[in-house]
Protein backbone atom coordinates (compact mmCIF):
# COMPACT_ATOMS: atom_id res chain seq x y z
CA UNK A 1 0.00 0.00 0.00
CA UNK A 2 1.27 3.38 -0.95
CA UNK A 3 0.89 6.28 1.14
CA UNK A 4 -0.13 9.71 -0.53
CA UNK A 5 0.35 13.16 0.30
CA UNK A 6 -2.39 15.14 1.49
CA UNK A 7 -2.38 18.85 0.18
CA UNK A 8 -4.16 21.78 1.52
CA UNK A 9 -4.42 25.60 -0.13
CA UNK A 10 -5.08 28.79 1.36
CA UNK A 11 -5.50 31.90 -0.72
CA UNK A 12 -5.19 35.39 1.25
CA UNK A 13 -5.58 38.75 0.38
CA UNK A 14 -4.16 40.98 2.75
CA UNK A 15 -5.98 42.98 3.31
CA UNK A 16 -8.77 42.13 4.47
CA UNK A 17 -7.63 38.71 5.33
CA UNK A 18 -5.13 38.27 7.65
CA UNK A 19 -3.28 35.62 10.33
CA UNK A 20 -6.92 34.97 11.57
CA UNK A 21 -7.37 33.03 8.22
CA UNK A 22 -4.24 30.80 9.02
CA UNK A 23 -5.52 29.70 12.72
CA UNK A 24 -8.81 28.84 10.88
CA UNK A 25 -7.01 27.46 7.92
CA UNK A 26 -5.03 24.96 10.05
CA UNK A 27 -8.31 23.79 12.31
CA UNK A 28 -9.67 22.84 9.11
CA UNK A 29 -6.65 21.24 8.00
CA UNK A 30 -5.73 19.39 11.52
CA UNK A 31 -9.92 17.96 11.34
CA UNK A 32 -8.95 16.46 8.24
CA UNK A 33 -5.06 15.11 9.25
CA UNK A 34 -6.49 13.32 12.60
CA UNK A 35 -2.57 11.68 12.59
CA UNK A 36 -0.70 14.92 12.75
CA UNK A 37 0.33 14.88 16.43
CA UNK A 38 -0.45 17.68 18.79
CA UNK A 39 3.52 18.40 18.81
CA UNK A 40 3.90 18.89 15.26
CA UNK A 41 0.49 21.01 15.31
CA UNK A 42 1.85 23.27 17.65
CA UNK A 43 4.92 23.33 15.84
CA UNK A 44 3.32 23.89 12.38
CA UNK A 45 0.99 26.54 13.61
CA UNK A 46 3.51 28.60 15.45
CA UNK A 47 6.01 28.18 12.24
CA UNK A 48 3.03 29.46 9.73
CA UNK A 49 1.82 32.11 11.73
CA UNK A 50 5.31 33.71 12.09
CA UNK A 51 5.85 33.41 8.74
CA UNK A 52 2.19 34.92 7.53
CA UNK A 53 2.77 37.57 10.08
CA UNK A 54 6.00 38.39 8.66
CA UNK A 55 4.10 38.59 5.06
CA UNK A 56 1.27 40.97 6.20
CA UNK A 57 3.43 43.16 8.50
CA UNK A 58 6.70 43.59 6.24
CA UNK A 59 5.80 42.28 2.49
CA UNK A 60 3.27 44.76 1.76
CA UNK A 61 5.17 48.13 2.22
CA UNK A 62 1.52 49.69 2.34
CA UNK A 63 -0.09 48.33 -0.17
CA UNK A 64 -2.54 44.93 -0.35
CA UNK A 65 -0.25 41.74 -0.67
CA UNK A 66 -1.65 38.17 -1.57
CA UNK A 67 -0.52 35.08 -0.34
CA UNK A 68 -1.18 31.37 -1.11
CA UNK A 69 -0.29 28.67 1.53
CA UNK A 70 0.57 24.91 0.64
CA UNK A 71 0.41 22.32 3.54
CA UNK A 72 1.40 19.24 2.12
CA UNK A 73 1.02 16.49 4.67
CA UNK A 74 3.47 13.25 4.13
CA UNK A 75 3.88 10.15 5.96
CA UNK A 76 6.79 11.14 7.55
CA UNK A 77 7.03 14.80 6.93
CA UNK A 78 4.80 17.86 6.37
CA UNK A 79 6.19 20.41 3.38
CA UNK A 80 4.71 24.03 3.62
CA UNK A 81 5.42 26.56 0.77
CA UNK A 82 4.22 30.21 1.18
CA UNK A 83 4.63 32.59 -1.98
CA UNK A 84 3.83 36.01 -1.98
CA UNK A 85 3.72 39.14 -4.14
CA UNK A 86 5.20 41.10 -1.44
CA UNK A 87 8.50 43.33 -1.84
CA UNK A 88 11.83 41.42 -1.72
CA UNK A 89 12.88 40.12 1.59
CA UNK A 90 16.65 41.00 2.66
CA UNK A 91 16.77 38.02 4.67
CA UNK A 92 19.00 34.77 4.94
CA UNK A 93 16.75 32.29 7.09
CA UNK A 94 19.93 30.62 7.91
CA UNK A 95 20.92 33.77 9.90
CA UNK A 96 18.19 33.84 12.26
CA UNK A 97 19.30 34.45 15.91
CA UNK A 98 16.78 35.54 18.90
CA UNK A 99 17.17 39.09 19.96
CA UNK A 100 18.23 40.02 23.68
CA UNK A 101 15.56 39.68 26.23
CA UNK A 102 13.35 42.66 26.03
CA UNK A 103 13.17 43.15 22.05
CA UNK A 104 9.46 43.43 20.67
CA UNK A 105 10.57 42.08 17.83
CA UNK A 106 12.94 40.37 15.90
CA UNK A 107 11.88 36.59 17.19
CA UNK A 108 9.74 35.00 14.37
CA UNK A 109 12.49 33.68 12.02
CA UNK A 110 14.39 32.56 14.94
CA UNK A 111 11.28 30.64 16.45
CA UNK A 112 10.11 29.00 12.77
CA UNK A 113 14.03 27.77 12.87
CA UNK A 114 13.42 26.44 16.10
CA UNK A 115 10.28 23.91 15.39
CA UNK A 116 11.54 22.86 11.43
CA UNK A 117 14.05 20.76 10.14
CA UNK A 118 14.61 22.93 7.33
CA UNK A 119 13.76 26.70 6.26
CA UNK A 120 14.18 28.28 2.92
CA UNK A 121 13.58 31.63 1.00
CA UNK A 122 14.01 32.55 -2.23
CA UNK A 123 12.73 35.42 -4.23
CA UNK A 124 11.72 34.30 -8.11
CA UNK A 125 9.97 36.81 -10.37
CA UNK A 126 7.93 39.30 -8.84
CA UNK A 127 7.46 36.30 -5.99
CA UNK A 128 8.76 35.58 -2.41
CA UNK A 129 8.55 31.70 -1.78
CA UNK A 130 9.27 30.86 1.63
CA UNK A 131 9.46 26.56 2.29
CA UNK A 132 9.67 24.90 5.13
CA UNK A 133 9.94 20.72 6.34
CA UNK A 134 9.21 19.53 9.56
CA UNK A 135 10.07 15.69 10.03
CA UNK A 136 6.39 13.77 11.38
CA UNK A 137 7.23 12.55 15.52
């Protein structure tokens, strides 16, 4: 018997959507993945909504910005891919380090780092494409 990835899309315009739509997104998506433990839930859903955040609050540069979300749910992994038509991102993932103690901001890279095996950007196009892995436990 063969196993099959599971896929699930999310399409946001920002505004008026915003990280609302991923928490509901992702209960929609965990209903359907009953197998997904609560770990790599928690994991996922912190990892997403840092990096949606980081879309809405820094791709637009005041303007609207869309978004599409892929969840792609493996046997022994789930794959995420984010592209937006946000401006450019000056940012090596690799590079993420947490701030001293009392910065308000400055964390989210460093926490999606944290909870993934493996976090990529890359701007193609007119496009930021962010992917991420996290290995199933």
């Amino acid at each position: 018997m063969t196993l099959a990835m599971r896929g699930h899309v999310l399409d946001l315009a920002c505004p008026p959507d915003d990280v609302t739509a991923v928490h509901t997104f992702l209960a929609d998506v965990w209903a359907s993945e009953p197998d997904v433990s609560a770990e790599d839930r928690m994991a996922l859903e912190l990892a997403l909504v840092e990096l949606a955040s980081n879309v809405v609050e820094h791709g637009a540069a005041g303007r609207s910005v869309t978004c599409s979300l892929r969840l792609d749910v493996e046997p022994s992994e789930v794959r995420v891919h984010l592209t937006d038509d946000g401006v450019p991102v000056p940012v090596d993932p690799a590079k993420a380090h947490l701030p001293e103690g009392l910065a308000e901001s400055g964390r989210g890279l460093a926490l999606v780092q944290m909870v993934v095996e493996d976090l990529r950007y890359e701007r193609v196009g007119d496009e930021n494409r962010w992917t991420a892995r996290r290995d199933r436990h």
